[in-house]
Protein backbone atom coordinates (compact mmCIF):
# COMPACT_ATOMS: atom_id res chain seq x y z
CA UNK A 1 85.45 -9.57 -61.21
CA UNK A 2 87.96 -7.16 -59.41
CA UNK A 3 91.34 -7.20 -60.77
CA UNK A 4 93.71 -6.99 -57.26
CA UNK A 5 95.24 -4.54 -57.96
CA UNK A 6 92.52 -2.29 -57.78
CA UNK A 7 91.50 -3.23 -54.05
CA UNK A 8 93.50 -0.86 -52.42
CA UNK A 9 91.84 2.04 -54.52
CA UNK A 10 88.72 0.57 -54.40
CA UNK A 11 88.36 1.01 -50.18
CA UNK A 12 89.87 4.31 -50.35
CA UNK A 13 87.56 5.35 -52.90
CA UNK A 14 84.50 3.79 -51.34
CA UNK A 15 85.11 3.80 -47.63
CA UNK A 16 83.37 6.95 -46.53
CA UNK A 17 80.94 6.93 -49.69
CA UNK A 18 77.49 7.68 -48.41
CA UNK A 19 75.71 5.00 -50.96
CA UNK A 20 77.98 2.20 -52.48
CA UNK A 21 75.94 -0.35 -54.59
CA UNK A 22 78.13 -3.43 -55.06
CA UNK A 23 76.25 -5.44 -58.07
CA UNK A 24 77.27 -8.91 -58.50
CA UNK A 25 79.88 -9.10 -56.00
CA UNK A 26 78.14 -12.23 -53.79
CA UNK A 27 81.69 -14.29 -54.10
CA UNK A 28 83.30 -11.56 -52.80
CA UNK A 29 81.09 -8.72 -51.20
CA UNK A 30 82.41 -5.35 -50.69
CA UNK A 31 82.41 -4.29 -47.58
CA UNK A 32 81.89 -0.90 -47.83
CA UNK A 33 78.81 -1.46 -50.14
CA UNK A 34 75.46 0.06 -48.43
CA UNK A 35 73.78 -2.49 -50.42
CA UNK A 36 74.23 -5.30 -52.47
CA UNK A 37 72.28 -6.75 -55.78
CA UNK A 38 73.21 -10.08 -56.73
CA UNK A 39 71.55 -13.31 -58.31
CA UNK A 40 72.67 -15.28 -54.73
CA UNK A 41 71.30 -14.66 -51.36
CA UNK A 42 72.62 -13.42 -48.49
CA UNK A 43 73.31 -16.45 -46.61
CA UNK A 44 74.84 -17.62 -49.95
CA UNK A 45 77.60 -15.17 -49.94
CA UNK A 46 81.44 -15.54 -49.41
CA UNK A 47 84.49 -13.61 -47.69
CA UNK A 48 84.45 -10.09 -47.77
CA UNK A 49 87.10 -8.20 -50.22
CA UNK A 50 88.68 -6.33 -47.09
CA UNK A 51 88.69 -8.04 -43.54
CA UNK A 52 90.30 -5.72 -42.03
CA UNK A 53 87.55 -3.14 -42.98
CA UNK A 54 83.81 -2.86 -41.43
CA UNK A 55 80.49 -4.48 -43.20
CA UNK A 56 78.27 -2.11 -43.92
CA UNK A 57 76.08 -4.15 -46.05
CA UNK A 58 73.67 -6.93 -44.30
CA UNK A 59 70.56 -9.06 -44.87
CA UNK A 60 68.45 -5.95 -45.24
CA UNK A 61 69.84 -3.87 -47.75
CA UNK A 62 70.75 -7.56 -49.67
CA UNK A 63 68.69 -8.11 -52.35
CA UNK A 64 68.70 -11.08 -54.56
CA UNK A 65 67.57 -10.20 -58.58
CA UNK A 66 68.97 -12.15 -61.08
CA UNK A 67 70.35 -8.90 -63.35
CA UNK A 68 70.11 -10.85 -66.02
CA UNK A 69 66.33 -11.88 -66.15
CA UNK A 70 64.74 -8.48 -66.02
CA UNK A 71 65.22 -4.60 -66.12
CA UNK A 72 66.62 -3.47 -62.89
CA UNK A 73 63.53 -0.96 -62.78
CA UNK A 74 61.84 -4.03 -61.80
CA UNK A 75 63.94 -4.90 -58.68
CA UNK A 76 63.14 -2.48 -55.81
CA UNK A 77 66.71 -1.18 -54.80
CA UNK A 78 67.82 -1.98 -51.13
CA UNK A 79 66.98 1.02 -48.98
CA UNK A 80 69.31 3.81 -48.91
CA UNK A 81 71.32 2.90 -52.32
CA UNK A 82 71.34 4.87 -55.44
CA UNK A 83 68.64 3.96 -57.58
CA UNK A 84 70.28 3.67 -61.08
CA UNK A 85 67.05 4.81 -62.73
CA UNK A 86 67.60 8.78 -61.13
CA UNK A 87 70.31 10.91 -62.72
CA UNK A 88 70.55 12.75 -59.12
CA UNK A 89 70.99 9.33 -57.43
């Protein structure tokens, strides 16, 4: 959940990021997220936090993996987002 008043921050902070992994954020992707792991599917999602801002995420860097269920080792990161298991990610 993202308190509101941390949206502002939250763009400026991630807008120009070169790898933004937005986990559990399917009711309300982040749009500057270069990928996105979350329980729902793409086609599941809702509104993006910012509008007014660019998607960068999409269907293929999406990946559904219920966080929950099983170590994220086990997921297979979307391409070109950190991969939490590398301290140099």
């Amino acid at each position: 959940m993202q308190l509101t008043g941390n949206i502002p921050r939250l763009l400026a902070e991630t807008a120009e990021a070169p790898r933004v992994l937005d986990v559990g954020g399917a009711h309300r992707p982040l749009n500057t997220a270069t990928g996105t792991l979350d329980a729902l599917a793409y086609a599941e999602r809702g509104p993006v936090l910012f509008p007014d801002a660019p998607e960068r995420f999409s269907a293929a860097n999406w990946l559904q993996f219920d966080m929950c269920g099983r170590p994220w080792r086990a997921a297979g990161m979307p391409s070109g987002v950190a991969d939490p298991r590398r301290a140099d990610a």
